[in-house]
Protein backbone atom coordinates (compact mmCIF):
# COMPACT_ATOMS: atom_id res chain seq x y z
CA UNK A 1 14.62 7.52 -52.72
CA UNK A 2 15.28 7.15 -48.71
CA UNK A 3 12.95 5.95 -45.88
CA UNK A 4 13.32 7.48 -42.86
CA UNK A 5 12.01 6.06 -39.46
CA UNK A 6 11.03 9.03 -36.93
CA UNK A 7 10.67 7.15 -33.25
CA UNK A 8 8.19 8.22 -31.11
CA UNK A 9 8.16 7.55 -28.37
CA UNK A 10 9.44 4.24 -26.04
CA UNK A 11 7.44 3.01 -23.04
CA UNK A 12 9.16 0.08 -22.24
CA UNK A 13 6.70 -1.99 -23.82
CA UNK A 14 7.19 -1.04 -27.48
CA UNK A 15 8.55 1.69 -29.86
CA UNK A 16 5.68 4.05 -31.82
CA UNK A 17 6.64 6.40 -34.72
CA UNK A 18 6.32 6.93 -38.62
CA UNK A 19 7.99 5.86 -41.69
CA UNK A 20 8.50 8.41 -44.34
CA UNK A 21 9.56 7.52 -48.07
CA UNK A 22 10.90 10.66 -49.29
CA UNK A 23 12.07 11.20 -53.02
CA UNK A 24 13.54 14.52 -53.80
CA UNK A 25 13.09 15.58 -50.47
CA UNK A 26 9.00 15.59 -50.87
CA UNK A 27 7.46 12.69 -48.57
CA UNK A 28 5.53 10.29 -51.08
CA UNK A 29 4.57 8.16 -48.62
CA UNK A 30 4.25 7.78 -44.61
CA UNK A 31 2.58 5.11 -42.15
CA UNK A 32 3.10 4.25 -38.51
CA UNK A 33 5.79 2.06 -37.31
CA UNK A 34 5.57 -0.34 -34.40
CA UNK A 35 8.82 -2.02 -33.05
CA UNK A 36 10.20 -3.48 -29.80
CA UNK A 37 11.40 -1.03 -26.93
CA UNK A 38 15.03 0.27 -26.98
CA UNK A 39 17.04 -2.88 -24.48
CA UNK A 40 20.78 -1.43 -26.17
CA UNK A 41 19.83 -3.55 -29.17
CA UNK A 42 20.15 -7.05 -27.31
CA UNK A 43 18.85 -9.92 -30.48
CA UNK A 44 15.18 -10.33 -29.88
CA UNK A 45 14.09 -8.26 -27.19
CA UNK A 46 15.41 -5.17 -28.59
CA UNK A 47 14.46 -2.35 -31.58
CA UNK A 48 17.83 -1.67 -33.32
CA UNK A 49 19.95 1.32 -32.73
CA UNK A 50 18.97 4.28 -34.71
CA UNK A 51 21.15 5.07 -37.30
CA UNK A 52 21.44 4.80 -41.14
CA UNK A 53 21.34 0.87 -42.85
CA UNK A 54 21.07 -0.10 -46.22
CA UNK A 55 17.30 -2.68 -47.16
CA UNK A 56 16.75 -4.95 -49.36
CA UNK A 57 14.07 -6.92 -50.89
CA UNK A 58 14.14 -10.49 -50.26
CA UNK A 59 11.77 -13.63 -50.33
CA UNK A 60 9.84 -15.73 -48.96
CA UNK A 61 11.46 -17.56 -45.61
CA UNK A 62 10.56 -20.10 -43.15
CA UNK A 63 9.90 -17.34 -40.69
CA UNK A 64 8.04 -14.88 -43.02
CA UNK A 65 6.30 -16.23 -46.18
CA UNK A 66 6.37 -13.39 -48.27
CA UNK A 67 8.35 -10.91 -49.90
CA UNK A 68 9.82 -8.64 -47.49
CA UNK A 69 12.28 -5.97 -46.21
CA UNK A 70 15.84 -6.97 -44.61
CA UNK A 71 17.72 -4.12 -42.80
CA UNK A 72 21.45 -4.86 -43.76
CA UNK A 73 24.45 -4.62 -41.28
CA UNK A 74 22.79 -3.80 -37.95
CA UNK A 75 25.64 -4.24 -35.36
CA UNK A 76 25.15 -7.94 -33.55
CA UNK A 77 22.51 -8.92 -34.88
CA UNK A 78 21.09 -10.70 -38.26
CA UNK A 79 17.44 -11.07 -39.42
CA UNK A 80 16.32 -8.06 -39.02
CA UNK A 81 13.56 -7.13 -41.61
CA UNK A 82 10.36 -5.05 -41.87
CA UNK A 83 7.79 -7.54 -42.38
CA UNK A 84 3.53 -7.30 -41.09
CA UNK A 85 2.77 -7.54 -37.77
CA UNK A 86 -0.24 -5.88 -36.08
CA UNK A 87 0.89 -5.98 -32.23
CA UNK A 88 4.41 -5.97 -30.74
CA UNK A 89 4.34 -9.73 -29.44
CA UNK A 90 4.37 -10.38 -33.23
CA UNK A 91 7.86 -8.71 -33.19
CA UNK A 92 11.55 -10.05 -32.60
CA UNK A 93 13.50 -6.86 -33.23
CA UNK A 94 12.07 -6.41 -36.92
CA UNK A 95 9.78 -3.06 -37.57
CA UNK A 96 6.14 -3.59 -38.45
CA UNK A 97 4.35 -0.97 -40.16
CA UNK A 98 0.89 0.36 -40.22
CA UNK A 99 -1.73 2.61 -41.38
CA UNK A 100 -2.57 3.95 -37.42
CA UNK A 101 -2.18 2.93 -34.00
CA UNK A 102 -5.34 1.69 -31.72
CA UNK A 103 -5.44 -0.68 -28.82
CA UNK A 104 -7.07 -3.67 -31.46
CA UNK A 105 -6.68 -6.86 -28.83
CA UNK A 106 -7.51 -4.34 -25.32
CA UNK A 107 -4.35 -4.91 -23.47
CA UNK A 108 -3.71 -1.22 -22.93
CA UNK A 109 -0.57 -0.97 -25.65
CA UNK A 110 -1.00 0.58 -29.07
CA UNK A 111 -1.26 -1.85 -31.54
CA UNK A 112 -0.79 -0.71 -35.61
CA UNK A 113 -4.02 -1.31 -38.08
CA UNK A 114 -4.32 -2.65 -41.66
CA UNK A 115 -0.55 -4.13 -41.77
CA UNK A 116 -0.85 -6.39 -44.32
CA UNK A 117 -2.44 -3.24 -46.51
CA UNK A 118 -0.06 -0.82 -45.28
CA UNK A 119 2.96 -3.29 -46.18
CA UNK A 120 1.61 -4.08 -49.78
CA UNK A 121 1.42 -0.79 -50.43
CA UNK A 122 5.15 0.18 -48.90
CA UNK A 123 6.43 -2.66 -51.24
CA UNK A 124 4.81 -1.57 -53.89
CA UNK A 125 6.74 1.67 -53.83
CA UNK A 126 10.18 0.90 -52.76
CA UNK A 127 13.10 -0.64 -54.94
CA UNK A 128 14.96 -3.72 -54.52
CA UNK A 129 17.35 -1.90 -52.41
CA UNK A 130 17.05 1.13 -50.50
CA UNK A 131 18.75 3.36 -47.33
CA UNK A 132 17.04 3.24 -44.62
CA UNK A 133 17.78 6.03 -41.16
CA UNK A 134 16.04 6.10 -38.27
CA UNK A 135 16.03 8.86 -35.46
């Protein structure tokens, strides 16, 4: 099993696309991703390079009280997980995922619908530890 992170497109603001879990090479399951615009992966302010990086399941934090997704190894920079998050001010570098994207709060920058849903379900099929590319 692989997910695979197809970026969109990048308007300064934030980074649209789709995550694809694919499992002998037929896609079993695909939402929309929303992350932070491409700043050559400065900590915070930045989605991370694409690439290939190995996930993880991990648990609750102070930051993120529930089970979630860390992206291993991404050059300079720790933290980095797939987590819920419905609008890109929610993000820090991490990759939120959702079932579509729709302006929800009006400020003119697609937002992603039904996180937490879209998340549970993710979880739900991934294992402990997975690959992870994104192009």
């Amino acid at each position: 099993m692989k997910a695979v992170i197809v970026r969109k497109s990048d308007n300064g603001i934030e980074t649209n696309g789709g995550l694809f879990i694919i499992d002998n090479d037929i896609v079993i399951y695909k939402c929309v991703t929303l992350e932070l615009p491409d700043k050559n992966n400065q900590p915070q302010i930045s989605c991370i390079p694409k690439g290939t990086y190995q996930c993880l399941k991990i648990g609750a934090s102070a930051k993120i009280p529930y089970t979630h997704i860390a992206i291993q190894n991404v050059p300079k920079r720790s933290g980095v997980c797939i987590h819920k998050a419905n609008y890109v001010s929610q993000l820090r570098g991490c990759v939120a995922l959702g079932k579509e994207f729709l302006d929800i709060n009006g400020d003119k920058q697609l937002d992603v619908t039904a996180s937490g849903v879209t998340f549970d379900a993710f979880m739900n099929i991934v294992p402990d530890h997975f690959e992870l590319e994104i192009k």
